[in-house]
N, C-alpha and C. Protein backbone atom coordinates (compact mmCIF):
# COMPACT_ATOMS: atom_id res chain seq x y z
N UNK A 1 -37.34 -12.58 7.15
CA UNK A 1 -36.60 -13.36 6.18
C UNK A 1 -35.45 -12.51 5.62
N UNK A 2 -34.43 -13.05 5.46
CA UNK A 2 -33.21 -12.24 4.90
C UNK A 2 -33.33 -12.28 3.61
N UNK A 3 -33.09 -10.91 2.79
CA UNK A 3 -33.16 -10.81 0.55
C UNK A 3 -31.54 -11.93 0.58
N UNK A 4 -32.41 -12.08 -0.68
CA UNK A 4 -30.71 -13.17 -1.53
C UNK A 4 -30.01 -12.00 -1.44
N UNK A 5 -29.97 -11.04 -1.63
CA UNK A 5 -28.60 -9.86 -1.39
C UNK A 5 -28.22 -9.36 0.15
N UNK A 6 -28.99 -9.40 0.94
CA UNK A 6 -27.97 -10.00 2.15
C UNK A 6 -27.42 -10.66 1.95
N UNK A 7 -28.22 -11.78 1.87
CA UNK A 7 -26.83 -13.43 1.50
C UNK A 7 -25.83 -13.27 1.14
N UNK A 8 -25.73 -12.89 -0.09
CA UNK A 8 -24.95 -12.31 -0.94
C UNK A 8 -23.72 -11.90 -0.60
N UNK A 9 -24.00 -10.65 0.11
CA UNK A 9 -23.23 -9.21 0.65
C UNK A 9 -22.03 -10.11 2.03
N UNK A 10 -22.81 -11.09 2.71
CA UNK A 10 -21.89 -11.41 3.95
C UNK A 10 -21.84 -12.77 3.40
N UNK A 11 -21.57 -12.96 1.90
CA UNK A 11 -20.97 -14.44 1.89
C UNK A 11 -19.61 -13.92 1.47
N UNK A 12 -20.07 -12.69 0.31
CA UNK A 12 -19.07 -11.90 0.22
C UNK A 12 -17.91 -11.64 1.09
N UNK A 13 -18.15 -10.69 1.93
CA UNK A 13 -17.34 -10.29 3.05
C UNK A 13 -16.89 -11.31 3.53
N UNK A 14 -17.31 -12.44 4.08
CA UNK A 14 -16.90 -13.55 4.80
C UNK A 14 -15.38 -13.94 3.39
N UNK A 15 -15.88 -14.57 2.58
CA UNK A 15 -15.03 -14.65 1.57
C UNK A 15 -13.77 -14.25 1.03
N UNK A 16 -14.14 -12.68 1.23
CA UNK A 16 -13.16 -11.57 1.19
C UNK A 16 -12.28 -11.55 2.42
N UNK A 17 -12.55 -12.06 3.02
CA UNK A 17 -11.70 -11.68 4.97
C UNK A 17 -11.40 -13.22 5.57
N UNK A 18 -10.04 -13.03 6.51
CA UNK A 18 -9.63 -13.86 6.94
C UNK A 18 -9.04 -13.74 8.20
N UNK A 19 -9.07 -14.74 9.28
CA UNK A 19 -8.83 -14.52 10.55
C UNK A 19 -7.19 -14.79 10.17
N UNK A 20 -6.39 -14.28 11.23
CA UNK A 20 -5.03 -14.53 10.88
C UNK A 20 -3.99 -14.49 12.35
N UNK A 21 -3.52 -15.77 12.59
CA UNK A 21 -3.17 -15.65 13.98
C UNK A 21 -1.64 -15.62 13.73
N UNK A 22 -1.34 -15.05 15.00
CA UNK A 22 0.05 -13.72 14.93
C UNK A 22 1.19 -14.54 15.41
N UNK A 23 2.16 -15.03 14.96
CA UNK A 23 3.24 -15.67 16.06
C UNK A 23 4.23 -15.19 15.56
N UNK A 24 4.97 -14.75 16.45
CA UNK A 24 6.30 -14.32 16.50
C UNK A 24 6.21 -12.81 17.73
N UNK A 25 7.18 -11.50 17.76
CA UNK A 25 6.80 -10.89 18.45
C UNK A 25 7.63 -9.61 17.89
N UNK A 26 7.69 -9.26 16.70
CA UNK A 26 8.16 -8.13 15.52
C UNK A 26 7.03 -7.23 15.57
N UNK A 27 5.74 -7.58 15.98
CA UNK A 27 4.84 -6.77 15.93
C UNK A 27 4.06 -5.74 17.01
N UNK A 28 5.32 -6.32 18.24
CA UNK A 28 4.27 -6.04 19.83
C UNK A 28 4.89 -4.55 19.85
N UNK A 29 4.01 -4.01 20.95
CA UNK A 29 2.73 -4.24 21.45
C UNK A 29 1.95 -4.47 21.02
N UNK A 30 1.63 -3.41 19.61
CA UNK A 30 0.59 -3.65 19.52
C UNK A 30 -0.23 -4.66 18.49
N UNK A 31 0.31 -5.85 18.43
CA UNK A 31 0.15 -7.59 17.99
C UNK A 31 0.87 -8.05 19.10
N UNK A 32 0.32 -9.39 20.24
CA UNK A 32 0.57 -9.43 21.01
C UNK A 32 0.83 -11.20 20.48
N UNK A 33 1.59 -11.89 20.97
CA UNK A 33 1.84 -13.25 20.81
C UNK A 33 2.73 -13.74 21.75
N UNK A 34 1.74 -13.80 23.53
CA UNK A 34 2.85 -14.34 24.64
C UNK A 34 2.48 -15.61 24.90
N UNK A 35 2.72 -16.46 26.01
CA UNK A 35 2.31 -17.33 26.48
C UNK A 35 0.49 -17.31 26.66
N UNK A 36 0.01 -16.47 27.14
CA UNK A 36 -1.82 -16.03 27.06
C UNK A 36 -2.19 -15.49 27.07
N UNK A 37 -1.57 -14.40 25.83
CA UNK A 37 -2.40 -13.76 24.74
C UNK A 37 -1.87 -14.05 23.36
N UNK A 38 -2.75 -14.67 22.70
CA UNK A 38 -2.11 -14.12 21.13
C UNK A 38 -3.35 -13.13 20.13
N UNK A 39 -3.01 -12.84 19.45
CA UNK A 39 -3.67 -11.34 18.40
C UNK A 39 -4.28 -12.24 17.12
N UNK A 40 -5.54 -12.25 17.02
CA UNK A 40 -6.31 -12.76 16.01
C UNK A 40 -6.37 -11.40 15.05
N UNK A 41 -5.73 -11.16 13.87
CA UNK A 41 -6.39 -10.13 12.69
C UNK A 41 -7.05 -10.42 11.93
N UNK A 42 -8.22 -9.57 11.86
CA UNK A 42 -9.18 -9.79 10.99
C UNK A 42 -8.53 -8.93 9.78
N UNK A 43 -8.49 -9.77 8.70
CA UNK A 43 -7.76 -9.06 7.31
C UNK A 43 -8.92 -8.83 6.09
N UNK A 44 -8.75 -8.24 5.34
CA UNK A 44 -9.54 -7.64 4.31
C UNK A 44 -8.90 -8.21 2.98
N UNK A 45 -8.85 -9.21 2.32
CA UNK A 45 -8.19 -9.88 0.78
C UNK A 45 -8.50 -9.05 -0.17
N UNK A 46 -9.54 -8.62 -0.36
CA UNK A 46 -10.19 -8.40 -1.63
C UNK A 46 -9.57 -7.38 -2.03
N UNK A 47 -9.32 -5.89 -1.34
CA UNK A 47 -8.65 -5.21 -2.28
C UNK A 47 -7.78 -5.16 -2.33
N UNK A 48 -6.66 -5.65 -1.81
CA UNK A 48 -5.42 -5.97 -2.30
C UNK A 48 -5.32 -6.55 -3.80
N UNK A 49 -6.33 -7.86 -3.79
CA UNK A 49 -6.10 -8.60 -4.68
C UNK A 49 -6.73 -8.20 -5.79
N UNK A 50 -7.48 -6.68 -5.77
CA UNK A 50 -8.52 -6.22 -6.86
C UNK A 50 -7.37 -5.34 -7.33
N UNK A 51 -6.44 -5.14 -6.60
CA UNK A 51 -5.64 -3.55 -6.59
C UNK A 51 -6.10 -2.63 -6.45
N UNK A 52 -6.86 -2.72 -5.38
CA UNK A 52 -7.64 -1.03 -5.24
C UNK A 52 -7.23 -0.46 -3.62
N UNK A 53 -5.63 -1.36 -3.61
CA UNK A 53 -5.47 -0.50 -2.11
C UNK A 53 -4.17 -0.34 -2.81
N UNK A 54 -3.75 0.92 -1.54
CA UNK A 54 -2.59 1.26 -1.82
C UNK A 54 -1.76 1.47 -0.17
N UNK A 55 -0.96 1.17 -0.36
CA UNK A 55 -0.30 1.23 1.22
C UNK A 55 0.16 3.00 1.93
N UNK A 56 -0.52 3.16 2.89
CA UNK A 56 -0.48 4.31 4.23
C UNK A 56 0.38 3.98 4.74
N UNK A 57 1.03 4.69 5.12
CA UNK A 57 1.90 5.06 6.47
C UNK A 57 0.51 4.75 7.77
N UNK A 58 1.17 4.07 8.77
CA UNK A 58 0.81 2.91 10.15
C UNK A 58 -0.43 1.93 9.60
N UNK A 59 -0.55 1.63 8.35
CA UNK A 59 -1.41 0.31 8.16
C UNK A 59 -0.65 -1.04 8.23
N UNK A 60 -1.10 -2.04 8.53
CA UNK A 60 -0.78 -3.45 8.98
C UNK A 60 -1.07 -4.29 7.95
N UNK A 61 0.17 -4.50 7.38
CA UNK A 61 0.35 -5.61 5.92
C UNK A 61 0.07 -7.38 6.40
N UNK A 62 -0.33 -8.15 5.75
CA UNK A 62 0.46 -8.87 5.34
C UNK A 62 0.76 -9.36 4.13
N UNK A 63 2.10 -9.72 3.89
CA UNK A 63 2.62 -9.46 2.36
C UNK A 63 3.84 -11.13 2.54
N UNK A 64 4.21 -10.97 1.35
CA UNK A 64 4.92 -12.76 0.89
C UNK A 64 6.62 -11.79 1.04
N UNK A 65 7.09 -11.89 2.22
CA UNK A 65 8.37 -11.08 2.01
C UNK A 65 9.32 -11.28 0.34
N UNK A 66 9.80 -10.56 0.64
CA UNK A 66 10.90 -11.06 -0.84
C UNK A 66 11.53 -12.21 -1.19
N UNK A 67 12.19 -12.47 -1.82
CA UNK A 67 13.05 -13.66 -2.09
C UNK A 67 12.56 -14.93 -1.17
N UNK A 68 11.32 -14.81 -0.47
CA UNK A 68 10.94 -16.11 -0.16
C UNK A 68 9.29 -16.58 -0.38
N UNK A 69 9.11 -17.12 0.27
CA UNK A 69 7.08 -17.28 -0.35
C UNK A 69 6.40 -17.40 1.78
N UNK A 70 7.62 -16.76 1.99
CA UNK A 70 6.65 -16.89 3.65
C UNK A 70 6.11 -15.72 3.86
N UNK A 71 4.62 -15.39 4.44
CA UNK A 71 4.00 -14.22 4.51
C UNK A 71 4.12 -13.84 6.02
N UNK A 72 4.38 -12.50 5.96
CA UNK A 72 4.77 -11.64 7.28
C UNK A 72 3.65 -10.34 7.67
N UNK A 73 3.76 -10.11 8.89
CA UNK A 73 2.91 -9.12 8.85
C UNK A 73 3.72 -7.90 9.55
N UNK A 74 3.91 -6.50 9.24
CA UNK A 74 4.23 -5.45 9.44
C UNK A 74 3.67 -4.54 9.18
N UNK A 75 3.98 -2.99 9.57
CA UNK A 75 3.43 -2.06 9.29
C UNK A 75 4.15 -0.98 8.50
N UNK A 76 3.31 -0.43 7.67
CA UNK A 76 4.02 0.61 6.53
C UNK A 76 4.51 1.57 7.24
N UNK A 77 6.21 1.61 6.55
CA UNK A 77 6.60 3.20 7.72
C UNK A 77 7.16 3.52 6.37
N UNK A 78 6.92 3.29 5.14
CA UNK A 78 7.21 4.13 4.18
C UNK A 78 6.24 4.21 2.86
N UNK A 79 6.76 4.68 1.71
CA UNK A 79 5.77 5.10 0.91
C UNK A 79 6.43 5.38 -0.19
N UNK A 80 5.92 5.50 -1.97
CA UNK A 80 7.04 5.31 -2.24
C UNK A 80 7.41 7.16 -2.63
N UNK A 81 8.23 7.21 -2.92
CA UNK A 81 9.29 8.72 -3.24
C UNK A 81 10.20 8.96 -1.44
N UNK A 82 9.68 8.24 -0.85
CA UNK A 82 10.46 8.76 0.47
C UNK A 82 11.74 7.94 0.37
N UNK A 83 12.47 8.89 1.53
CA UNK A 83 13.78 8.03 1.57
C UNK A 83 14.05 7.35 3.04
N UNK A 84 14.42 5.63 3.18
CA UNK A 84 14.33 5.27 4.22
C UNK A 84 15.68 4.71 4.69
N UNK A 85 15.87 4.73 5.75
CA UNK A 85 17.29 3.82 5.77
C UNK A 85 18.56 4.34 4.53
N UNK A 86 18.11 5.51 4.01
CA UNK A 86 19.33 5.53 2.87
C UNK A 86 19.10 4.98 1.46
N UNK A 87 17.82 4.46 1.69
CA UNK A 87 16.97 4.06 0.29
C UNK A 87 15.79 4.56 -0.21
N UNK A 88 15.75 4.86 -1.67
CA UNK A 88 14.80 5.67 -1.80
C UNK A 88 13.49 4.37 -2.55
N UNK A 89 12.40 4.57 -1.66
CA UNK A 89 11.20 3.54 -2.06
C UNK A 89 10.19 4.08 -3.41
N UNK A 90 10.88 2.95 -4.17
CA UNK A 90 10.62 3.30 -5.71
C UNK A 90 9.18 3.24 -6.07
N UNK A 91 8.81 3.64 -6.68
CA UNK A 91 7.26 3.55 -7.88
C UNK A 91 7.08 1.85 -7.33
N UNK A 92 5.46 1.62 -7.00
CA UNK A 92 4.95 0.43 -6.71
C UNK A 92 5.77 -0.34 -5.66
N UNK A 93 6.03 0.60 -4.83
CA UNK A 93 7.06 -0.36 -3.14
C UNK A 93 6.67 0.72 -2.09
N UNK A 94 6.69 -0.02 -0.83
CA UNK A 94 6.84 0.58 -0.07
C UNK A 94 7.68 -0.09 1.23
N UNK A 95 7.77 0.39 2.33
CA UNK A 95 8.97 0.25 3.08
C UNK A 95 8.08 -0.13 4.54
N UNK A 96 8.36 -1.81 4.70
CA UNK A 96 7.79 -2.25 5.73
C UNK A 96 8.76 -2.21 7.38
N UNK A 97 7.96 -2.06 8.76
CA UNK A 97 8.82 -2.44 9.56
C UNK A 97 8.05 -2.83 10.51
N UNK A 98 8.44 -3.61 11.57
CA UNK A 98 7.96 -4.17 12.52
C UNK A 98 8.26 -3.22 13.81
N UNK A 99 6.74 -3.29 14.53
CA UNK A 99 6.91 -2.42 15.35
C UNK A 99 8.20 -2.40 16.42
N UNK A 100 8.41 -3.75 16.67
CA UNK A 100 9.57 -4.11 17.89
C UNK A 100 10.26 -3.97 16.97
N UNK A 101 11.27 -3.05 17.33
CA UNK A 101 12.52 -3.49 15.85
C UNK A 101 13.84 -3.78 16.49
N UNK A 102 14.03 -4.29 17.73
CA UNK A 102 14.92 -5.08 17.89
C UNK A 102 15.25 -6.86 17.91
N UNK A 103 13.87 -6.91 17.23
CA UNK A 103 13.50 -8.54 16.50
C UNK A 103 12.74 -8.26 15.33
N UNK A 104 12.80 -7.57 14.58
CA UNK A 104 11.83 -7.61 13.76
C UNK A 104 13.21 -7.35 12.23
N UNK A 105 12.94 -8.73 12.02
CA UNK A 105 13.49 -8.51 10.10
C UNK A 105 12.48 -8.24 9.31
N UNK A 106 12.66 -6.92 8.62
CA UNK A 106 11.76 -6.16 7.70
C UNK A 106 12.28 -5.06 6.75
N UNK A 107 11.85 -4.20 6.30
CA UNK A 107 12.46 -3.65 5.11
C UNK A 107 14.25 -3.29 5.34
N UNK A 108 14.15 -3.36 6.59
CA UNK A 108 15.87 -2.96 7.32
C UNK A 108 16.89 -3.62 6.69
N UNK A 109 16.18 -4.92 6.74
CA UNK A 109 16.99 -5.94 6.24
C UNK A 109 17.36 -6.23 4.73
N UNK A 110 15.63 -6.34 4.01
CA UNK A 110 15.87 -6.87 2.65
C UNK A 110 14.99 -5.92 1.94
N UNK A 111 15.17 -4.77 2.00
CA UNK A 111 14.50 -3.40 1.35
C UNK A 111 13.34 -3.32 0.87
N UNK A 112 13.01 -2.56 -0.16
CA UNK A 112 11.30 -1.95 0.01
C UNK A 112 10.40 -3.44 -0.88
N UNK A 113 9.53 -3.12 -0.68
CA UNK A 113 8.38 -4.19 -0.78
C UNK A 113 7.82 -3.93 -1.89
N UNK A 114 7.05 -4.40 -3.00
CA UNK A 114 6.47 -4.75 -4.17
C UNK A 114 5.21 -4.47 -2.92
N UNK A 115 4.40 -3.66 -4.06
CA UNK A 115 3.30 -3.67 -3.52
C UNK A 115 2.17 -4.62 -3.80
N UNK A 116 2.71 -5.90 -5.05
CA UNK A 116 2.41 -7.07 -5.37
C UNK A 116 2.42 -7.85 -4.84
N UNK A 117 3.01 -7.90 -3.63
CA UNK A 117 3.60 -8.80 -2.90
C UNK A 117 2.15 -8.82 -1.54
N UNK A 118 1.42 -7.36 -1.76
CA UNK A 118 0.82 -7.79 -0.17
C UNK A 118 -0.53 -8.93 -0.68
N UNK A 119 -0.62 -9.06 0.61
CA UNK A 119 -1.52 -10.26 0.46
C UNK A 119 -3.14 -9.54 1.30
N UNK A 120 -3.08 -8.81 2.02
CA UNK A 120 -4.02 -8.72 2.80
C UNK A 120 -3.62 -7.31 3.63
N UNK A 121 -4.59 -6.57 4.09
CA UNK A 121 -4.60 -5.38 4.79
C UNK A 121 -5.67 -5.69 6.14
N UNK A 122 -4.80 -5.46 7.19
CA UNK A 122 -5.30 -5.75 8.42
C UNK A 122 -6.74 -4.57 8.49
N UNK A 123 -7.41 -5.05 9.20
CA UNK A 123 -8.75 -4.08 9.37
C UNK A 123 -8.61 -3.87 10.89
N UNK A 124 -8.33 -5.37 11.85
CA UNK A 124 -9.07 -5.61 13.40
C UNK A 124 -8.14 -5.92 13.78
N UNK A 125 -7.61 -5.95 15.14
CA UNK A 125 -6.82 -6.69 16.10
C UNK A 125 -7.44 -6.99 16.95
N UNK A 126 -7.70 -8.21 17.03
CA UNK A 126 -8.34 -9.00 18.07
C UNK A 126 -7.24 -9.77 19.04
N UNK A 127 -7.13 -8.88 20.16
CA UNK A 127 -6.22 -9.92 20.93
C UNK A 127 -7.37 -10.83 22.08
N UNK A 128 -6.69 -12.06 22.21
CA UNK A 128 -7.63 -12.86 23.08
C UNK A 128 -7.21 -13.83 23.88
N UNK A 129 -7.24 -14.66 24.78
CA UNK A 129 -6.69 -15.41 25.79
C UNK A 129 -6.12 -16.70 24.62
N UNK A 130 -5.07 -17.46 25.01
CA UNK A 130 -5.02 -18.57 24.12
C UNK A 130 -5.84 -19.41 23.84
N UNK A 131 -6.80 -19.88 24.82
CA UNK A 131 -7.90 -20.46 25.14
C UNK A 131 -9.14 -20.42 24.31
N UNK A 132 -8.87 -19.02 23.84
CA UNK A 132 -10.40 -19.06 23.35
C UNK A 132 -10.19 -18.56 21.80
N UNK A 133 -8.90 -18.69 21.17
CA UNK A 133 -7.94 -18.74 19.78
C UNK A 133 -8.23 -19.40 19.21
N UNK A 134 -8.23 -20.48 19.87
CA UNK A 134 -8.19 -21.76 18.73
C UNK A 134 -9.96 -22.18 18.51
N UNK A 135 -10.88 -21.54 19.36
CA UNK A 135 -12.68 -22.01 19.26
C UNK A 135 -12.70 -20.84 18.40
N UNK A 136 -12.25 -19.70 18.63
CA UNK A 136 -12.64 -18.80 17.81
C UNK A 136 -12.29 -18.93 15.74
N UNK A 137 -10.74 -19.53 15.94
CA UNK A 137 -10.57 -19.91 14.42
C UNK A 137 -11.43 -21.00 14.03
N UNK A 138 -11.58 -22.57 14.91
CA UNK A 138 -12.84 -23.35 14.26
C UNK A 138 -14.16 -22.81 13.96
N UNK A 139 -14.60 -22.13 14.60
CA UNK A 139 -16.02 -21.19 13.69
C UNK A 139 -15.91 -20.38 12.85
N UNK A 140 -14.87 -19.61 12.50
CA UNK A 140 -14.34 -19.04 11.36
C UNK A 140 -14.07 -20.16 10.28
N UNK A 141 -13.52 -21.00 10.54
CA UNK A 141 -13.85 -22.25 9.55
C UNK A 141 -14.54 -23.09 8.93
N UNK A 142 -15.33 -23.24 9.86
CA UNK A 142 -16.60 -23.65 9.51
C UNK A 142 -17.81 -22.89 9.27
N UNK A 143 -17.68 -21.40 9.38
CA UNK A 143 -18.47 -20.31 8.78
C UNK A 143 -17.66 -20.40 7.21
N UNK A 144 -16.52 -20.38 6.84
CA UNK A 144 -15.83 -20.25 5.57
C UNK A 144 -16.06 -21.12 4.60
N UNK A 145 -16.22 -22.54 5.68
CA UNK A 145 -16.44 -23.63 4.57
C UNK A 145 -17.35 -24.35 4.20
């Protein structure tokens, strides 16, 4: 028999985490989004939203870019006191970029990031056939809901 604190613990986690499928291609290699493969991330909410993370250099955001409310996913190539691009990443920012950066609009573009802004810290990259994307998010859904 499972304790009510198992229960607990992975209603938790479940709660806390979210599958998150990848489109676009700012992130490849290593986030993959072709014709049959796309990259399922398993994301971590909770401490972002507790504030008990703080952004590394090569961790995998996703965050509500600036001046708009659409959420992106990139990876930290800055931190703040460093200087990037000719800008220095102030107290509570850091400096996002996409791995492909000959498609990738990211801090290059519209500078360092509010660290308010992230939404979620990647844990997993799950890349997987297209095929088996979309069975894999309905049981994540119906485990969620």
């Amino acid at each position: 028999m499972v304790s009510p604190k198992t229960l607990l613990c992975c209603g938790t986690c479940l709660a806390a985490s979210q599958l998150y499928l990848v489109s676009g291609k700012s992130m490849a290699p290593a986030i993959n989004h072709t014709p049959t493969t796309h990259s399922l991330l398993l994301l971590d909410r909770l401490t972002p939203l507790l504030g008990l993370y703080h952004p590394r250099h090569g961790d995998i955001m996703v965050f509500t870019r600036p001046e708009t409310t659409r959420s992106v996913v990139k990876r930290v190539a800055g931190v703040e006191g460093e200087v990037k691009g000719g800008v220095i990443v102030g107290e509570g920012q850091f400096w996002a970029q996409g791995d492909n950066t000959r498609c990738s609009v990211d801090s290059s573009d519209y500078g360092p990031v509010p660290v308010g802004s992230i939404l979620a810290r990647c844990c997993l990259v799950i890349p997987l056939p297209v095929a088996v994307t979309s069975r894999v998010q309905s049981v994540y859904r119906y485990l969620v809901t």
